[in-house]
Protein backbone atom coordinates (compact mmCIF):
# COMPACT_ATOMS: atom_id res chain seq x y z
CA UNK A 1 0.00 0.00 0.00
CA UNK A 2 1.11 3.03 -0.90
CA UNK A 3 2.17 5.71 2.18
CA UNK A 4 0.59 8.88 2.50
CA UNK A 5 0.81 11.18 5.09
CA UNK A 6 -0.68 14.37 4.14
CA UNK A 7 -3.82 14.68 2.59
CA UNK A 8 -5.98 18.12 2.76
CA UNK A 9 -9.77 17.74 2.44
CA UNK A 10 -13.09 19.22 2.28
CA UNK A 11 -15.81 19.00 4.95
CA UNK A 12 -19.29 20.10 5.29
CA UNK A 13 -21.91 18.98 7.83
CA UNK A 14 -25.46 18.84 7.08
CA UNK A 15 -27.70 21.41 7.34
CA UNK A 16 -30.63 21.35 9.60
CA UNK A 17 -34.01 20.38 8.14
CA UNK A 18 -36.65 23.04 8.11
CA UNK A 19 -39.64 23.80 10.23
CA UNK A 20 -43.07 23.28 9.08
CA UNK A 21 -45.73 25.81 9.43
CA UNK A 22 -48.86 23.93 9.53
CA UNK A 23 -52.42 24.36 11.81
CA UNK A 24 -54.93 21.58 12.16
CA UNK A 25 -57.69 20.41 10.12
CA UNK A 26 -59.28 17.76 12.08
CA UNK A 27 -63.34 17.44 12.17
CA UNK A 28 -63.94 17.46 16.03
CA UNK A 29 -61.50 20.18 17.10
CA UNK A 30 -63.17 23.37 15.48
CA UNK A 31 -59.94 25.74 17.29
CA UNK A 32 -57.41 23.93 15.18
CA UNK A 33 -54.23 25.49 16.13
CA UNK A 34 -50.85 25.17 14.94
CA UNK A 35 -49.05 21.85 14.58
CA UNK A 36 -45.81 22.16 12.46
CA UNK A 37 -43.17 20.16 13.68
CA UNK A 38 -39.22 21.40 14.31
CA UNK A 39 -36.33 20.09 11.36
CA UNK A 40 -33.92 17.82 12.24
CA UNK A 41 -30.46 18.49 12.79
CA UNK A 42 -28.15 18.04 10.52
CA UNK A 43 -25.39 15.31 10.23
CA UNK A 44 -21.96 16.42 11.66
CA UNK A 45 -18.32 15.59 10.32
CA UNK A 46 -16.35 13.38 12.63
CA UNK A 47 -12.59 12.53 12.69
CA UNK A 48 -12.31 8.54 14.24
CA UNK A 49 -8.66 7.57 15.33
CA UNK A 50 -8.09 3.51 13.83
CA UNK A 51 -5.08 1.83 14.68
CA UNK A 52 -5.94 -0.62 11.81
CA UNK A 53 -4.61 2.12 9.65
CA UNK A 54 -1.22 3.18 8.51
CA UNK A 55 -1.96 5.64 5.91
CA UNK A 56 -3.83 8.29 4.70
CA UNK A 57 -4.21 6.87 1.01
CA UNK A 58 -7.92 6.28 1.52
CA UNK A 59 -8.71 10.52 2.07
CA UNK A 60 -5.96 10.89 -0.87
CA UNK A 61 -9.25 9.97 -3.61
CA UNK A 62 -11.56 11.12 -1.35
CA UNK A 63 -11.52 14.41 -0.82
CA UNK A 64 -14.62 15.78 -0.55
CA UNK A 65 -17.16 14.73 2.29
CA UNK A 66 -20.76 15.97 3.16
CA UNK A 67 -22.70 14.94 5.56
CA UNK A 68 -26.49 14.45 5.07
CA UNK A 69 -29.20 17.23 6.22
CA UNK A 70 -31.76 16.94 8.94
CA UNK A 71 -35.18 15.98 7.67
CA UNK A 72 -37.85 18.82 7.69
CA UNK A 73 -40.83 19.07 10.22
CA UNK A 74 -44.05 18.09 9.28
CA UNK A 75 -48.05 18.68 10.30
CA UNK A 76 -49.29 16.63 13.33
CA UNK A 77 -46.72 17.69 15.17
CA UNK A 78 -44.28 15.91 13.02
CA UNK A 79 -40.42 16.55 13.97
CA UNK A 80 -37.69 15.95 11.71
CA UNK A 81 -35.65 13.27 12.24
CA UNK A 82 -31.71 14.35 12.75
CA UNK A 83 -29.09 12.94 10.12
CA UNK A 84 -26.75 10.52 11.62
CA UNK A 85 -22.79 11.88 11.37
CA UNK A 86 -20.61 10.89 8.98
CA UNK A 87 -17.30 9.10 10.37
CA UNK A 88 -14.07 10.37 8.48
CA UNK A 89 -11.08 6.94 9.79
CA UNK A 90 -7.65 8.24 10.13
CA UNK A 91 -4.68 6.41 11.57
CA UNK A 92 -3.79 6.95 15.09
CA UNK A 93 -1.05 9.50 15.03
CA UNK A 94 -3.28 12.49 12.99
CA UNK A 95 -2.87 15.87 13.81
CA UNK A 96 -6.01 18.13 12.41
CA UNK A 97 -5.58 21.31 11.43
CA UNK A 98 -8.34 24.15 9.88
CA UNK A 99 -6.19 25.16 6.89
CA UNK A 100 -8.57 28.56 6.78
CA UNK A 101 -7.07 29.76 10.63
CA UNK A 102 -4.22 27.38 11.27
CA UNK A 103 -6.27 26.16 14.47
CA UNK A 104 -5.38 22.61 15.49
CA UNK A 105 -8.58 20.66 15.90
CA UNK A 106 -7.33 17.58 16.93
CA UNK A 107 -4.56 15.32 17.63
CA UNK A 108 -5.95 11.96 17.05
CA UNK A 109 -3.37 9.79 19.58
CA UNK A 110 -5.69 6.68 20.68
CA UNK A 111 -7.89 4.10 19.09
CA UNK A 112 -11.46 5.22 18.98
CA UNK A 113 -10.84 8.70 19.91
CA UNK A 114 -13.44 11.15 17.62
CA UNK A 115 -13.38 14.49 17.35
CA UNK A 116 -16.23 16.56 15.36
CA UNK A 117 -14.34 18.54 12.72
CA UNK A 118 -17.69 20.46 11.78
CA UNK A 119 -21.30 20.32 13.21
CA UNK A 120 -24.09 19.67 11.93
CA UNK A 121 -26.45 22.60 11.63
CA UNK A 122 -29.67 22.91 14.07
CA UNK A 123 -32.97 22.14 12.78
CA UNK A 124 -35.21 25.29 11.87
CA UNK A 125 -38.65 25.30 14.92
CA UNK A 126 -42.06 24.70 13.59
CA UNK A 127 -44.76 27.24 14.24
CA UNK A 128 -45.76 24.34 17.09
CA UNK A 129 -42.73 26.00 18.69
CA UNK A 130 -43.80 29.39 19.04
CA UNK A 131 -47.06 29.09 20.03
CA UNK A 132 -47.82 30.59 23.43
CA UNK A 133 -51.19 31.96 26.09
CA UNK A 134 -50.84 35.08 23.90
CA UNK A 135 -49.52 33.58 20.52
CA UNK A 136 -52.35 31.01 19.74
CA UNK A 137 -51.44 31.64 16.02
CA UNK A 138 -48.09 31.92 14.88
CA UNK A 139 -47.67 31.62 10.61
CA UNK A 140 -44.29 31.16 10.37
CA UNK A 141 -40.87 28.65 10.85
CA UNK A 142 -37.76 29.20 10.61
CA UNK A 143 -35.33 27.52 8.16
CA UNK A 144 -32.29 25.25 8.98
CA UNK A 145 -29.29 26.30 9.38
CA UNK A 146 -26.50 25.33 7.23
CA UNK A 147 -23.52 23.06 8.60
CA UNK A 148 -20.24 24.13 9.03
CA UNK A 149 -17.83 24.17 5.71
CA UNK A 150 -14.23 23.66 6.86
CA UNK A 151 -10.98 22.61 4.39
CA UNK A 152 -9.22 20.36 6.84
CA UNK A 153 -5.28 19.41 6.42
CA UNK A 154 -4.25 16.16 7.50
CA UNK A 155 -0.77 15.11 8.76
CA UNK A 156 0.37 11.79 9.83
CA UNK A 157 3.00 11.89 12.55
CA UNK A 158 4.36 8.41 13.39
CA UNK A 159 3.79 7.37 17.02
CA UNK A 160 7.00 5.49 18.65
CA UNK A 161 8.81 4.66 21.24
CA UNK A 162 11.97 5.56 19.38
CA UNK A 163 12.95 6.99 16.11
CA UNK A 164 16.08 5.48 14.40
CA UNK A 165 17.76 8.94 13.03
CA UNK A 166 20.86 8.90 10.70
CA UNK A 167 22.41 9.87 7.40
CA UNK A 168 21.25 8.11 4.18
CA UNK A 169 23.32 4.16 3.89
CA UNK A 170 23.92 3.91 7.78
CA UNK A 171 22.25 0.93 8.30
CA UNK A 172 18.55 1.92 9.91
CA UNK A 173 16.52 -0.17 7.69
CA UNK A 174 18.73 -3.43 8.00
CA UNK A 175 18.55 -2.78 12.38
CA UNK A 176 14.55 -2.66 12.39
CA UNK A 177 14.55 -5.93 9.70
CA UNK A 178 17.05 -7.63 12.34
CA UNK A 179 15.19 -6.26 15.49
CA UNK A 180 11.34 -7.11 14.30
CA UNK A 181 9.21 -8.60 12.04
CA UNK A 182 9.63 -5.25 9.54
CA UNK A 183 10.78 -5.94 6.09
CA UNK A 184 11.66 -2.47 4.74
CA UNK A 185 14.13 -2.30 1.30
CA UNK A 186 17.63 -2.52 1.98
CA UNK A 187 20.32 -1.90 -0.56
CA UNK A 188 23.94 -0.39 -0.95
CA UNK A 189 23.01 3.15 -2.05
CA UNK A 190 21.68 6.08 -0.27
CA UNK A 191 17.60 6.98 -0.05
CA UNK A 192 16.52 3.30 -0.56
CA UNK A 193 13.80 4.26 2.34
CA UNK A 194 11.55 6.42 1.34
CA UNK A 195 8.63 6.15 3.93
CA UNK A 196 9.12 5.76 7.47
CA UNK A 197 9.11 1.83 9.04
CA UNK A 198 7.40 0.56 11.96
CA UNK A 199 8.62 -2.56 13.85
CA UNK A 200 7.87 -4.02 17.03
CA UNK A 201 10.66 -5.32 19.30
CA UNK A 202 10.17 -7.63 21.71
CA UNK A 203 12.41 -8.27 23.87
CA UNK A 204 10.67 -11.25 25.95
CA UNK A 205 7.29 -11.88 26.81
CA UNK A 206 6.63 -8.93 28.80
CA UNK A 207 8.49 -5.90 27.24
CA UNK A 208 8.25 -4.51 24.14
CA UNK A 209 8.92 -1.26 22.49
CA UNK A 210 8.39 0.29 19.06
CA UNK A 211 10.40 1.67 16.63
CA UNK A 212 10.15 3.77 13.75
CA UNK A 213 12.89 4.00 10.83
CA UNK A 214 13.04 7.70 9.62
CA UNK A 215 14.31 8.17 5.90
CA UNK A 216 15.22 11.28 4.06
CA UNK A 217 17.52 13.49 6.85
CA UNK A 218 20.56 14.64 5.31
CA UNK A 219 22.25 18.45 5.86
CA UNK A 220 19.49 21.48 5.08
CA UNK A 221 16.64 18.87 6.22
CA UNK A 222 15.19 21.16 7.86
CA UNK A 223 14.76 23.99 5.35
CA UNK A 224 13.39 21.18 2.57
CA UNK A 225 16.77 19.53 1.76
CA UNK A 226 16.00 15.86 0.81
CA UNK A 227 13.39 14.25 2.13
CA UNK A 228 13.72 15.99 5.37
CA UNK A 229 10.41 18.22 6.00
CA UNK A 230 8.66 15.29 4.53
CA UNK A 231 9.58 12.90 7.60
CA UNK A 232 10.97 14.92 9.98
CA UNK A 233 7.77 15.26 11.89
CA UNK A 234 7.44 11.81 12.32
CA UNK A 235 10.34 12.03 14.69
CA UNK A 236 8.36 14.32 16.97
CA UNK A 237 6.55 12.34 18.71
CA UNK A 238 9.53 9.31 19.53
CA UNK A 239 10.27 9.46 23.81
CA UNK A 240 13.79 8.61 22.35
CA UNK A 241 16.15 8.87 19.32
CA UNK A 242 18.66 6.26 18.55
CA UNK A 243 21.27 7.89 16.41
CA UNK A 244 22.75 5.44 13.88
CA UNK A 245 26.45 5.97 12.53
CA UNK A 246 28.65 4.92 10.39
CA UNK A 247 32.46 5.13 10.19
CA UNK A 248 32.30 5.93 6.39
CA UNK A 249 29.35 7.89 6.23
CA UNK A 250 27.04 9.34 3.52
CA UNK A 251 29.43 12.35 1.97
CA UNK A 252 32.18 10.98 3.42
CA UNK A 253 31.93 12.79 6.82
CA UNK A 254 33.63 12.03 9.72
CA UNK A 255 30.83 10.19 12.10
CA UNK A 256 31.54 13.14 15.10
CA UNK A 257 31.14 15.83 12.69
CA UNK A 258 28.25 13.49 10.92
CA UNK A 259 26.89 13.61 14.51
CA UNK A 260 26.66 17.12 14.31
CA UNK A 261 25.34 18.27 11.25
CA UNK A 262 22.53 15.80 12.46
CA UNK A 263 21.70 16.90 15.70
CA UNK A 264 22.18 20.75 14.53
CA UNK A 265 19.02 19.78 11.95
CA UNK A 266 17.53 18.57 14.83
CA UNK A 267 17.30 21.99 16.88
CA UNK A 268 16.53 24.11 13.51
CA UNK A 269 13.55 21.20 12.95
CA UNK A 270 12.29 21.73 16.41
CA UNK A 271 14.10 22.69 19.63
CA UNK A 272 12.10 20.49 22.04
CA UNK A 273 13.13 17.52 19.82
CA UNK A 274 16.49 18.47 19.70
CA UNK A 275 16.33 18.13 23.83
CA UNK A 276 15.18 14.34 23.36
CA UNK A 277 17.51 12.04 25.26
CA UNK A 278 19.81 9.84 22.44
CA UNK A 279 21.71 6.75 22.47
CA UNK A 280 24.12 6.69 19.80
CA UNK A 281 25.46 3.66 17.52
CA UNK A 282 28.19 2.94 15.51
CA UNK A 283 27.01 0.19 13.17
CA UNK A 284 28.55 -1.91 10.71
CA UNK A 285 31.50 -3.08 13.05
CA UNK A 286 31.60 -6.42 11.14
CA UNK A 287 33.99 -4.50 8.39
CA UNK A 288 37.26 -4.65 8.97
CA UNK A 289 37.68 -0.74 8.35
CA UNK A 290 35.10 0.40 11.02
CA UNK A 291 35.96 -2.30 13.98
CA UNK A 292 39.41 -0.57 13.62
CA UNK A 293 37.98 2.89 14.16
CA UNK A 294 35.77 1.83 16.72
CA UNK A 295 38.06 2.29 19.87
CA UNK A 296 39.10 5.90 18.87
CA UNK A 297 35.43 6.93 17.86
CA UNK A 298 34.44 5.86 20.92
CA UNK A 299 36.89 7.89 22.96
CA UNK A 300 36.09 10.69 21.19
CA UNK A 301 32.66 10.49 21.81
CA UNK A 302 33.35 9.65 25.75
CA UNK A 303 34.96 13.57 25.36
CA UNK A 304 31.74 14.86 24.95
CA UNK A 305 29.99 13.04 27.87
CA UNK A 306 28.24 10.38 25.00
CA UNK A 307 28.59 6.57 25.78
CA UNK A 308 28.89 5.19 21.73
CA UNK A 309 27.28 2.03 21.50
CA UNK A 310 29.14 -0.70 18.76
CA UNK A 311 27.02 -2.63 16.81
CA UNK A 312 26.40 -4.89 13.54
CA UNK A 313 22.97 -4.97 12.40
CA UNK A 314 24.18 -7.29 9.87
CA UNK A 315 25.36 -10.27 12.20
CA UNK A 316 23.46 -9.06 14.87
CA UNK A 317 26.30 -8.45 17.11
CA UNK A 318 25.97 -6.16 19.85
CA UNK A 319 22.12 -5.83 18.91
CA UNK A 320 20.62 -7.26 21.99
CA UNK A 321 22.32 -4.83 24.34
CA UNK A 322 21.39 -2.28 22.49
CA UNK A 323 17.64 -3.34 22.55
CA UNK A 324 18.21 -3.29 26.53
CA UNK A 325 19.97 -0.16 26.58
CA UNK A 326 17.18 1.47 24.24
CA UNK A 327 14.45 -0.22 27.14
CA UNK A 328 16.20 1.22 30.01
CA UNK A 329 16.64 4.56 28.35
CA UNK A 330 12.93 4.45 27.32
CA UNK A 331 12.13 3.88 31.54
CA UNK A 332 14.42 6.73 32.60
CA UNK A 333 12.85 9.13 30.03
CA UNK A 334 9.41 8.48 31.22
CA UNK A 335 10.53 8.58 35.02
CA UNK A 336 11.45 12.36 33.96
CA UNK A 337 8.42 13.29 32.30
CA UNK A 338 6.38 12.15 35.18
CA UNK A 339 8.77 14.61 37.71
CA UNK A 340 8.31 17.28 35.02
């Protein structure tokens, strides 16, 4: 299935049926009186959060939604019957936004969660409805009232417990493929990921975490280089970022400056994200060439305070103490939101 993770729309909720202006006709009540029923209301627009969903691709060719009006009043003290709502399915992980004020309208974060993105307008009364000890008459009703029109925009913002960040070629894809049931493609040339992975890791029967593979970050991500602004936001919402290395990276950088550049698109991106705790990883240690480099990297990272973790996702070497260092990370990172 194709991924999409943007989609804009159109909305508009039904309008509300009108009221009837009717009086009575019956053979054995000679006063009559008025008898028109009130309109329905109309159908409202509503956002439902679906975990069975991983993409927006279904909004993508359907872009246009209306709900159904309110049926009108009717004699006999008829009321309209009110339109049932029309259920837009997202995937958990939506942020809703009014592209006509900027206002966010939701942020769809749980299974089942709705949110009504535009009501449903009220049902017009029925002359029934104004009749009163010194009204006995009334010959009129009002109309419905129309539903709200709003253009929504949709984003998709992966929800994990950690984002895998790195240069192009580092080696994210082939970690999540070794660490869960994810098959994303995996080749010897930069950009082969071009949507962001999911995988679940467990690491016995208890614990689990999940992961998220983010493509497309290279230098100027954050003002559009790549595929940067794309995916970036995905990243957001992670409680931790692993940052993968390599010892020959993408451009040929050296892995601290690599670092860096990274972490510097980071804070343009989004200073709170920037302040997410990392564990770092220098993969690929089954080559010759970077098991050699290892030792001094690491020292040179221990200069800056940063523990650099060794690792080949290929052999899975040094992968399952990473998976426990990620878990215990993940424990002392919620321990400090709680405080905070």
């Amino acid at each position: 299935m194709k991924f999409i993770d943007e989609v804009t729309i159109e909305v508009t909720a039904g309008r509300g049926g009108h009221g009837c202006m009717a009086f009575r006709r019956e053979k054995f009540r000679p006063r009559g009186g008025p008898c028109g029923g009130d309109g329905g209301r109309g159908g409202d627009i509503v956002i439902v959060g679906d975990q069975g969903l991983s993409t927006l691709i279904e909004l993508k060719y359907s872009s246009k939604w209306r709900a159904r009006s309110g049926e009108n009043g009717k004699g006999k003290d008829m009321y309209g019957r009110g339109a049932p709502s029309t259920r837009i399915r997202v995937p958990v992980g939506t942020v809703v936004t009014d592209e006509g004020t900027g206002e966010v309208l939701a942020d769809i974060t749980r299974h089942g969660q709705e949110v009504v993105a535009a009501a449903g307008g009220r049902g017009g009364r029925g002359n029934l409805s104004f009749k009163s000890a010194t009204r006995t008459a009334p010959d009129w009703a009002e109309q419905g009232k129309p539903g709200e029109h709003r253009r929504l925009r949709l984003e998709l913002q992966l929800i994990a417990d950690v984002g895998l960040a790195g240069f192009p070629n580092v080696g994210k894809s082939s970690l999540i493929r070794k660490v869960s049931a994810s098959r994303p493609r995996v080749a010897d040339y930069p950009f082969t990921t071009l949507v962001p992975n999911l995988g679940v890791v467990r690491l016995d029967e208890i614990r689990s975490l999940v992961i998220a593979d983010i493509p497309g970050i290279i230098e100027g991500a954050s003002q559009g280089a790549g595929l940067g602004l794309r995916f970036l936001r995905h990243i957001e919402r992670t409680r931790l970022v692993c940052h993968i290395l390599d010892a020959a990276p993408y451009g040929g950088l050296d892995p601290l400056k690599g670092w860096e550049i990274l972490n510097e698109e980071l804070r343009q991106y989004s200073p709170r994200l920037a302040k997410k705790p990392q564990v770092v990883v220098l993969n690929k240690i089954d080559l010759p060439a970077v098991r050699e480099k290892a030792a001094s990297l690491a020292r040179r990272f221990k200069r800056r305070g940063i523990k650099l973790h060794a690792i080949s996702a290929l052999t899975g070497e040094g992968v399952p103490d990473l998976m426990e260092t990620l878990w215990q990370a993940l424990g002392r990172s919620l321990g400090s939101d709680q405080k905070s």
